[in-house]
Structure formats: C-alpha cells, structure tokens
N, C-alpha and C. Protein backbone atom coordinates (compact mmCIF):
# COMPACT_ATOMS: atom_id res chain seq x y z
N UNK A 1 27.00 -18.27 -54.64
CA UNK A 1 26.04 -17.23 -54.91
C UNK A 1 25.05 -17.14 -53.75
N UNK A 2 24.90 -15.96 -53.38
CA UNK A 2 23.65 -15.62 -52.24
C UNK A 2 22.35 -15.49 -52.62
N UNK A 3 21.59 -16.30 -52.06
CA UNK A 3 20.09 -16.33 -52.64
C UNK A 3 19.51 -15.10 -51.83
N UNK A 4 18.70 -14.64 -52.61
CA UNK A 4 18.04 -13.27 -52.17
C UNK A 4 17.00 -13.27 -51.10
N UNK A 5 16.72 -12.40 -50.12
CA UNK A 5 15.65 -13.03 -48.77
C UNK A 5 14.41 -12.11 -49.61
N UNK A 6 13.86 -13.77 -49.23
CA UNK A 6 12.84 -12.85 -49.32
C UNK A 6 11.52 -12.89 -47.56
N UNK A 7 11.11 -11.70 -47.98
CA UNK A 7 10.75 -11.19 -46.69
C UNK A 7 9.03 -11.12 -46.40
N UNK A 8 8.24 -11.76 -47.25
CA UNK A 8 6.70 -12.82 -46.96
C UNK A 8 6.42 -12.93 -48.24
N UNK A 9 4.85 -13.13 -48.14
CA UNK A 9 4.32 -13.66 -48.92
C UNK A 9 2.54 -13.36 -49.56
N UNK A 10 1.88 -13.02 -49.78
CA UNK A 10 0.25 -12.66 -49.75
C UNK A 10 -0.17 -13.34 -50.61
N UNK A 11 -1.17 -14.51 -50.08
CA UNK A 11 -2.60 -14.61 -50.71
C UNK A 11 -2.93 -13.58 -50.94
N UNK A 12 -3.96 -14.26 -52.60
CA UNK A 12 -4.42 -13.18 -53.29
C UNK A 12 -5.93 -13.73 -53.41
N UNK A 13 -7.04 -13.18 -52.97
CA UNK A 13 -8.68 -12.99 -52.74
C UNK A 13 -9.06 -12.73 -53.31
N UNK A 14 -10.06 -13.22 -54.01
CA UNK A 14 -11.15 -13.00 -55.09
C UNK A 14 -11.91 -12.70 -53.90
N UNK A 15 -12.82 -11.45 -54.09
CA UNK A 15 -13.78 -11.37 -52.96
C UNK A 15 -15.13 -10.56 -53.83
N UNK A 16 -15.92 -10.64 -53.36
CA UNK A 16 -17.27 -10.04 -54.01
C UNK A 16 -17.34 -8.45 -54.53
N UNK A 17 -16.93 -7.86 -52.88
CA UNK A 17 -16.64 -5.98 -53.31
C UNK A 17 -15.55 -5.66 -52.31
N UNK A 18 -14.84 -5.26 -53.21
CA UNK A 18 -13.00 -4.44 -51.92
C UNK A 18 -13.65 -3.94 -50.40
N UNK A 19 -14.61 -3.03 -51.04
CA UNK A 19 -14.35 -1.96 -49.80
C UNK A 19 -15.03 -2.51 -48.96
N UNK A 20 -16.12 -3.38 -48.70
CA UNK A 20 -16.35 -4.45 -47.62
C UNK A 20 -14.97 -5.51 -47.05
N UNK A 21 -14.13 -6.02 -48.19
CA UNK A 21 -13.29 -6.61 -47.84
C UNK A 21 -12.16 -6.23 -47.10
N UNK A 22 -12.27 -5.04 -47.35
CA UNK A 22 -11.22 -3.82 -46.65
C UNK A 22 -11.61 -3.32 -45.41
N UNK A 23 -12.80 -3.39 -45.22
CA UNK A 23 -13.69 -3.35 -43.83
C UNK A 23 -13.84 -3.66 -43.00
N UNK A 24 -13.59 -5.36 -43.51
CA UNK A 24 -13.65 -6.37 -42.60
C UNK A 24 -12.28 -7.26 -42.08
N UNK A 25 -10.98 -6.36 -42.80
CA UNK A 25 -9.86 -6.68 -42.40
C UNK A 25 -8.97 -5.74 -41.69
N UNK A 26 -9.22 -4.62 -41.93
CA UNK A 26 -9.15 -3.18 -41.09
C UNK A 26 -10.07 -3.21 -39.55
N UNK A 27 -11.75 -3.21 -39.50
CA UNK A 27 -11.97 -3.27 -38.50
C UNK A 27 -12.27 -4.26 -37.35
N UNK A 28 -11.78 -5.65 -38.47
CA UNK A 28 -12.35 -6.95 -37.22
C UNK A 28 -10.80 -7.13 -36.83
N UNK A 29 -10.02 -7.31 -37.95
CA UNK A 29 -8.86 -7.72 -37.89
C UNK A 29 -7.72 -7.02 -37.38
N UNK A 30 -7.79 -5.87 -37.56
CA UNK A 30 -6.80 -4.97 -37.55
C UNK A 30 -5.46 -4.32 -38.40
N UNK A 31 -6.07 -5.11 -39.50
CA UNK A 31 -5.02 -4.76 -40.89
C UNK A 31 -4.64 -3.18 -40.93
N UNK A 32 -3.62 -2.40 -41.84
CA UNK A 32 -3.96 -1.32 -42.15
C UNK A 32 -4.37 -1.45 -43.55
N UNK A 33 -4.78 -0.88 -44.39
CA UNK A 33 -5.27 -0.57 -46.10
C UNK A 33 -4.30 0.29 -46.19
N UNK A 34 -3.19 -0.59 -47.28
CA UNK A 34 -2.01 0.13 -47.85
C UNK A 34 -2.32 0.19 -49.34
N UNK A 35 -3.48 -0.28 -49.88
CA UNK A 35 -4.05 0.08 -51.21
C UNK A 35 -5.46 0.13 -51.52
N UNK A 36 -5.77 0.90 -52.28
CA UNK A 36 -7.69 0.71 -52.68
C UNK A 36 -7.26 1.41 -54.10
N UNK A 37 -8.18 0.80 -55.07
CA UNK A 37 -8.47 1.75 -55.88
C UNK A 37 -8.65 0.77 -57.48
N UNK A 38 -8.73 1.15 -58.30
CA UNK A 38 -7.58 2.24 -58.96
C UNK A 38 -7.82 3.50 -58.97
N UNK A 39 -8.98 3.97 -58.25
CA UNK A 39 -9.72 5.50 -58.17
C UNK A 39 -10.33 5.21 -57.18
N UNK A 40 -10.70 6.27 -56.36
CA UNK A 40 -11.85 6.51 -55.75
C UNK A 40 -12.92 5.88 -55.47
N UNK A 41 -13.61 6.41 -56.63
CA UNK A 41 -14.98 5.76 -57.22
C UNK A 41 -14.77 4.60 -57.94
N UNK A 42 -13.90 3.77 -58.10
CA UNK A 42 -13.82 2.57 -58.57
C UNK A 42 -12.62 1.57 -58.08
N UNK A 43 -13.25 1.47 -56.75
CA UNK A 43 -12.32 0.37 -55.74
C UNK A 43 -12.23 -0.97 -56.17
N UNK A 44 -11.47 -1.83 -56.94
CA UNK A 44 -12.32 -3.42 -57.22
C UNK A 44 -10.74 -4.20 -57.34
N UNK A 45 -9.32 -3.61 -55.88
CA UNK A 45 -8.16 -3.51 -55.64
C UNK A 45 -8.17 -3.39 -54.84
N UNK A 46 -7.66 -4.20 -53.61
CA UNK A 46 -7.10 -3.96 -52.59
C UNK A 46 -5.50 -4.28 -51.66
N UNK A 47 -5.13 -3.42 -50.97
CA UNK A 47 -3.86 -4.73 -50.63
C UNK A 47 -4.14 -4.31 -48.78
N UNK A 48 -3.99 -4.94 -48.17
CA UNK A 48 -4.41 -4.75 -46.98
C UNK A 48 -2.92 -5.50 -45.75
N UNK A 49 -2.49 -5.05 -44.99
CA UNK A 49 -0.97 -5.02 -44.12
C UNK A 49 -1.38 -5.08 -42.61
N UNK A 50 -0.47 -6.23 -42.09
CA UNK A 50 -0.39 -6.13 -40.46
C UNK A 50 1.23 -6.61 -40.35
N UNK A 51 1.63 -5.83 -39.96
CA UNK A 51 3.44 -6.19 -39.72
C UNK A 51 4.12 -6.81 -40.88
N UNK A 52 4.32 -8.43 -40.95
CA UNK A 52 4.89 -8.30 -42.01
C UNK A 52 3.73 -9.12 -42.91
N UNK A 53 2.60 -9.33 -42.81
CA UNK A 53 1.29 -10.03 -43.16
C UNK A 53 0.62 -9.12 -44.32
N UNK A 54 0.62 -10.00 -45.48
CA UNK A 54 -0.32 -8.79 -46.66
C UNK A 54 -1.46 -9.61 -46.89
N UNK A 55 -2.47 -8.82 -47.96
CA UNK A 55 -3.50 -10.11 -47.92
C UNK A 55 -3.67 -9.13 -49.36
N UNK A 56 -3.81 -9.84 -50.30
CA UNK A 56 -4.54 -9.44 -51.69
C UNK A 56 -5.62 -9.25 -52.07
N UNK A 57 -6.53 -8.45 -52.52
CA UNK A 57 -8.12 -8.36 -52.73
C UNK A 57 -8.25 -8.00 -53.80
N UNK A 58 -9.10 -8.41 -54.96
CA UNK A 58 -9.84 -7.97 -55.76
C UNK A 58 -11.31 -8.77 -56.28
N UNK A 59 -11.88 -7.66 -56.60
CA UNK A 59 -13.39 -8.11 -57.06
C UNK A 59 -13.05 -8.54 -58.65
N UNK A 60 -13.71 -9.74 -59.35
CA UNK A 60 -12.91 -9.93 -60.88
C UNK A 60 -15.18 -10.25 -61.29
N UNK A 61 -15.72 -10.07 -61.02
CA UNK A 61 -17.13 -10.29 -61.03
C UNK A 61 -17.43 -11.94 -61.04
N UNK A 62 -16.61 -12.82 -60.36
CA UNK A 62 -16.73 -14.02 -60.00
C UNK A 62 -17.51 -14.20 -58.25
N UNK A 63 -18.00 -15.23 -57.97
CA UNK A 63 -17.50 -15.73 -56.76
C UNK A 63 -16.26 -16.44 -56.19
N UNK A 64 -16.04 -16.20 -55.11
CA UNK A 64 -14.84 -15.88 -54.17
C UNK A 64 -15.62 -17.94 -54.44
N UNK A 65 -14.37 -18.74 -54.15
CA UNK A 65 -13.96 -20.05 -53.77
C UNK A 65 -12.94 -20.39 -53.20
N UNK A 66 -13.45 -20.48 -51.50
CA UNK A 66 -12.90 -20.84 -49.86
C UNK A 66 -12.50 -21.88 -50.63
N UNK A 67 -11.06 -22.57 -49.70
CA UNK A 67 -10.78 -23.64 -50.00
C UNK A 67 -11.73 -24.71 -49.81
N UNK A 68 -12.24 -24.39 -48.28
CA UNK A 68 -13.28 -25.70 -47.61
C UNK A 68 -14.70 -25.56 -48.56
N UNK A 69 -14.78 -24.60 -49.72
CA UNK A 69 -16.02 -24.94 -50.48
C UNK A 69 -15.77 -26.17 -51.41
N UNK A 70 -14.27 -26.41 -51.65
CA UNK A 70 -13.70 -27.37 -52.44
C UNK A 70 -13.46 -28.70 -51.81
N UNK A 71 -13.38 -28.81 -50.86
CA UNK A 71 -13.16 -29.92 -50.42
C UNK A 71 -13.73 -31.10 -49.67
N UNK A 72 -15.11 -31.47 -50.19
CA UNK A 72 -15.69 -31.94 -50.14
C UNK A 72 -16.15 -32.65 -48.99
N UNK A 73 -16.35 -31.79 -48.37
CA UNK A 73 -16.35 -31.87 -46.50
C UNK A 73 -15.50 -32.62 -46.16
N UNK A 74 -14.66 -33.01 -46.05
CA UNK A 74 -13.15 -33.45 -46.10
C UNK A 74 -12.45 -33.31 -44.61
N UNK A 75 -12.50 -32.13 -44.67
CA UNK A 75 -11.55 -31.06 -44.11
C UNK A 75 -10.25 -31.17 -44.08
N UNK A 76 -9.67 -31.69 -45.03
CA UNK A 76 -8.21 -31.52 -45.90
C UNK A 76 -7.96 -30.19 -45.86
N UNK A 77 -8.64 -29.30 -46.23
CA UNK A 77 -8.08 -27.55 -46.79
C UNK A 77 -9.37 -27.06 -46.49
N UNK A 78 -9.52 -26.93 -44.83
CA UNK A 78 -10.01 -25.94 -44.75
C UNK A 78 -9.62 -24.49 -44.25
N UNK A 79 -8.13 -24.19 -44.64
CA UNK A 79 -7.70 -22.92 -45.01
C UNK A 79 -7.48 -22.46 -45.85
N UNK A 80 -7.49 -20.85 -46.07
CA UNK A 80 -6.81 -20.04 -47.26
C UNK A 80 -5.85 -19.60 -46.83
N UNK A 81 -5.38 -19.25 -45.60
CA UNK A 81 -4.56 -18.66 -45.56
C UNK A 81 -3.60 -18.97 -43.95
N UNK A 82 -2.37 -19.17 -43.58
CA UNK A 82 -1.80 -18.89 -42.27
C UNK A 82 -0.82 -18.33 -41.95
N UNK A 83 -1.84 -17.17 -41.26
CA UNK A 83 -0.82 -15.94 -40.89
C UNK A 83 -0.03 -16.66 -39.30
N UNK A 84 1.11 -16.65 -39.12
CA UNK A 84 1.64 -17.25 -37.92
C UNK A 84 1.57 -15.80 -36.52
N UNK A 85 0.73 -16.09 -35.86
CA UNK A 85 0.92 -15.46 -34.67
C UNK A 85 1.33 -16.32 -33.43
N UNK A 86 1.94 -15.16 -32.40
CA UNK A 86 2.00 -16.01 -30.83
C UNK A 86 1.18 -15.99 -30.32
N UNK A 87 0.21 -17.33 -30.23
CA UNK A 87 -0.84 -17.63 -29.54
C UNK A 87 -0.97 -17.58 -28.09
N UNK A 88 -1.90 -16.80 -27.56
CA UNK A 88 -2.22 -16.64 -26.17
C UNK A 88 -2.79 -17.38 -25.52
N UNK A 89 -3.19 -17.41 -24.25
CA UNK A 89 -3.99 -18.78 -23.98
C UNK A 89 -5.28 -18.38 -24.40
N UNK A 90 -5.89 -16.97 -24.67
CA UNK A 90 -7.68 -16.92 -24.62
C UNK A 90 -7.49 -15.33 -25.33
N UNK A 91 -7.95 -15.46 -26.75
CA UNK A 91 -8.34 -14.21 -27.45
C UNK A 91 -9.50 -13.05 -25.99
N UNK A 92 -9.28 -11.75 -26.04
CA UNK A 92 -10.45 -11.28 -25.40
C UNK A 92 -11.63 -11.16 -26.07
N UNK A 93 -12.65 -11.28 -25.47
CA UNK A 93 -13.87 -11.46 -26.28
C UNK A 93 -14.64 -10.28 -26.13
N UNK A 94 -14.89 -10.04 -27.20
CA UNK A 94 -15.74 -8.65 -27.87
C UNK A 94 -14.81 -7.18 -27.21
N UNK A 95 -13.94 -6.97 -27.57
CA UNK A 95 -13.21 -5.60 -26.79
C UNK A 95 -12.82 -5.01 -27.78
N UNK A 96 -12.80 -3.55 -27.18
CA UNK A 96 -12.22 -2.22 -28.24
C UNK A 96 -10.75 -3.28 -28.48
N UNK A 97 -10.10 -3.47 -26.67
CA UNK A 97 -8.57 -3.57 -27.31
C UNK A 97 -8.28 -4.95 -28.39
N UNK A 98 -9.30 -5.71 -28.09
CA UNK A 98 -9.26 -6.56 -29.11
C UNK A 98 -9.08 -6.10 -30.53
N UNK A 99 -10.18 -5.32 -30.93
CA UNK A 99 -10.13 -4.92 -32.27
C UNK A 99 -9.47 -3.98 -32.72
N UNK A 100 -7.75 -3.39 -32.04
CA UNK A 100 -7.41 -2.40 -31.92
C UNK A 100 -5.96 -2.88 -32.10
N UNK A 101 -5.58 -3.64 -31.12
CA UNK A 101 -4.12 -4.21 -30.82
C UNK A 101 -4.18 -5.84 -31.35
N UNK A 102 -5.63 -6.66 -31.18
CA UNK A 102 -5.26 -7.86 -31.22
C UNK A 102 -5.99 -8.42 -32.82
N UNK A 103 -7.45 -8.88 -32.31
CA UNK A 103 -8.44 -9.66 -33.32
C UNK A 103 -9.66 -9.10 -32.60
N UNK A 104 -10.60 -8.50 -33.40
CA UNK A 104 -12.30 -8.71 -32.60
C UNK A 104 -12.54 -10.78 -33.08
N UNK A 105 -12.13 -10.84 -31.93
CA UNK A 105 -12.41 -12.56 -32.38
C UNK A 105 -13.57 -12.91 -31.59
N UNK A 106 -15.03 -12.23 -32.23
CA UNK A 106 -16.17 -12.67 -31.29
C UNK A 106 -16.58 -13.75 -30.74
N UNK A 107 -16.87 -14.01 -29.52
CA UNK A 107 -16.57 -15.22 -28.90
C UNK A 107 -15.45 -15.64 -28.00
N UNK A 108 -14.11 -15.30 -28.37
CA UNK A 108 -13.49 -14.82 -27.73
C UNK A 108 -12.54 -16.51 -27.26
N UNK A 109 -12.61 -17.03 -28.49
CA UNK A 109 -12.10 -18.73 -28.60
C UNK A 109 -11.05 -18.85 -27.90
N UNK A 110 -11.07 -20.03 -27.43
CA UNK A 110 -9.48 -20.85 -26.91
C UNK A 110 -8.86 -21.12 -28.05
N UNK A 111 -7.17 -21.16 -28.46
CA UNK A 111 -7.05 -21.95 -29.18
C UNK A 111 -7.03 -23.24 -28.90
N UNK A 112 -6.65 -23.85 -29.82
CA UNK A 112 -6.84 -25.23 -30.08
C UNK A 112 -5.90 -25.81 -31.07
N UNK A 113 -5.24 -26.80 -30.62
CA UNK A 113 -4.31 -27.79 -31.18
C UNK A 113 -5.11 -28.72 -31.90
N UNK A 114 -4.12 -28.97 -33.37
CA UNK A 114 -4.98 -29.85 -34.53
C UNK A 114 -4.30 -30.68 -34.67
N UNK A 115 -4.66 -31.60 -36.08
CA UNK A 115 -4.26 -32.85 -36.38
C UNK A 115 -2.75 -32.45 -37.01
N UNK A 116 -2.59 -31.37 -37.44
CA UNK A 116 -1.36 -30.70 -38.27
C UNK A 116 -0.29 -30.44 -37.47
N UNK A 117 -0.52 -30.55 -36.20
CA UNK A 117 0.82 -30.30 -34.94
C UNK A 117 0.43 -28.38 -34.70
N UNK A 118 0.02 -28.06 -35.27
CA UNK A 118 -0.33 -26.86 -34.86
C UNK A 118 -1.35 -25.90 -34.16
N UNK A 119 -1.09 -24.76 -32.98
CA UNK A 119 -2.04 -24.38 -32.57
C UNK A 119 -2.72 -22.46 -32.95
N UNK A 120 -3.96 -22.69 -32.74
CA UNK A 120 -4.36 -21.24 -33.36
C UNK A 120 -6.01 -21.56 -33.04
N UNK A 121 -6.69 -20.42 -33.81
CA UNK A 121 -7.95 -20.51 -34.05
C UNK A 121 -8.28 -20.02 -35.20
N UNK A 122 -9.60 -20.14 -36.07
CA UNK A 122 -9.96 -19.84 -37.36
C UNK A 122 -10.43 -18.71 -37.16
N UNK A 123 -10.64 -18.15 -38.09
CA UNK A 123 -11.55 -16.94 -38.30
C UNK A 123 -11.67 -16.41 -40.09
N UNK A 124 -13.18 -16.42 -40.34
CA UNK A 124 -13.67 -16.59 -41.55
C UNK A 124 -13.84 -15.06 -42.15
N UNK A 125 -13.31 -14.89 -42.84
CA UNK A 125 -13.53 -13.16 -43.37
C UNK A 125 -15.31 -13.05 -44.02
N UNK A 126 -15.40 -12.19 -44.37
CA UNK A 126 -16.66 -11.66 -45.36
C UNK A 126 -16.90 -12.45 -46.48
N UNK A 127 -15.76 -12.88 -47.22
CA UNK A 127 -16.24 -13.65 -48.58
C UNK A 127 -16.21 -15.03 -48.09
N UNK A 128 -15.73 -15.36 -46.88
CA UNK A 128 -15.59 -17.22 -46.83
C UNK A 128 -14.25 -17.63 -46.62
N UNK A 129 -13.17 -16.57 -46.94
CA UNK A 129 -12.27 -17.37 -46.88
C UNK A 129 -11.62 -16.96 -45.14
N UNK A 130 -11.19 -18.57 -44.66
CA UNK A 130 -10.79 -19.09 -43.85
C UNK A 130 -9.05 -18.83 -43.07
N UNK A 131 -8.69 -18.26 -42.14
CA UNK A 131 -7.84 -17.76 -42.00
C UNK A 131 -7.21 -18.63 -40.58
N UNK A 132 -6.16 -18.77 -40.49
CA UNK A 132 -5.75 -19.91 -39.38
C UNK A 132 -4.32 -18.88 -38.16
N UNK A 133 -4.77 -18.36 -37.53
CA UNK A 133 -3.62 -17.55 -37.00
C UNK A 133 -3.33 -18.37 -35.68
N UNK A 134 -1.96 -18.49 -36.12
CA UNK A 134 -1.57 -19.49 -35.01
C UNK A 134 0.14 -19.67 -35.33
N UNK A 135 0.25 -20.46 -34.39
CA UNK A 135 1.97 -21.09 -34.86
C UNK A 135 2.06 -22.93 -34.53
N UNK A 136 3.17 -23.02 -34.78
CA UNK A 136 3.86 -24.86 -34.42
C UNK A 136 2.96 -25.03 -33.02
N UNK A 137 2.94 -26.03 -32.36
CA UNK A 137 2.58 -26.56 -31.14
C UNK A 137 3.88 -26.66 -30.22
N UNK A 138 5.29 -26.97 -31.12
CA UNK A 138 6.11 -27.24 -30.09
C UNK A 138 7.11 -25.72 -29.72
C-alpha cells in the first residue's frame, strides 16, 4: 500500500488580534494572507502562506503562550515554529528588497549555528512567538 504525501504542515497561533498578526507576517515577513475573516468586520481567523510554509492564526480571547514563556529560562524550546530556509551568509538589513523577496530582518543578523546542529536566525512575531528560519548545518 502507498502512503499518501503529504506536502507540509502549519502551526497554529493563538495571537491577541488577526489583523495585526496578518500585518506582521505579510509586511515584515513576506507571507501572502490566503485567509481573514469569517467576515470583514469580524477577522479573529487567519491563515497566512510563503511557498510551501502556512502559519495558523486565531484570536480565541486568551493570551498567546511562546514556547520560551514555558520554559523556564531553560532554553530547551525556545521555538514555535521552523520554517527551513537556505541560509545566506548575512540577511540585508533594513531594505525594501528585504521585506519584499526575503525577511525585513532588522538588524540585519548573521546566522548562527546552535547546539541542535543547525543554522538560521530567530525572529519573534507580534504575539511572542519565536520563529527559527534556517536549515541542517551539514
């Protein structure tokens, strides 16, 4: 029997309000917004897309809990999420084409190789949660 492909995966975000969350993944990140709603006037849904990368949003009238709020300065889990990109040697810092084609990754970080064998850099959305774009080291 052939097991069925499957083709990704999305974290799903508790976040404070969509359309900030949608804001801040559209214009820092470069997502597109392939959902809002369930209306108009009552956004508290989101699904947000970069190639094959989804990210889930909704407001449920909770606070949003980052992994690293859980982990007791640890730093066991301080991600929510890893989207795998091909890491460059040096994000550009503060550029249209950054926030257009790549990441507005202000600052404009090196990555950096971790204890996990892997390299990338973080970047923290609007509600806290922690995002790791990167790939393997080898």
């Amino acid at each position: 029997m052939t097991r069925p492909e499957i083709t990704g995966i999305a974290p799903f975000f508790i976040v404070r309000h969509v359309p900030t969350a949608l804001a801040f993944y559209r214009d820092r990140l470069g997502f597109e917004i392939a959902f809002q709603g369930p209306e108009p006037d009552d956004i508290f849904f989101g699904i947000v897309k970069r190639v094959a990368a989804t990210i889930i949003l909704e407001a449920i009238g909770v606070e949003p809990t980052p992994n690293y709020t859980r982990d007791v300065k640890k730093g066991w889990a301080r991600w929510d999420a890893y989207p795998t990109s091909p890491i460059r040697t040096r994000w550009p810092r503060n550029s249209r084409r950054a926030t257009s084609s790549s990441f507005d990754h202000s600052g404009g970080d090196v990555p950096k190789d971790d204890d996990d064998g892997l390299r990338g850099f973080e970047v923290q959305d609007a509600d806290g949660y922690v995002l790791l774009f990167g790939r393997p080291r080898s």
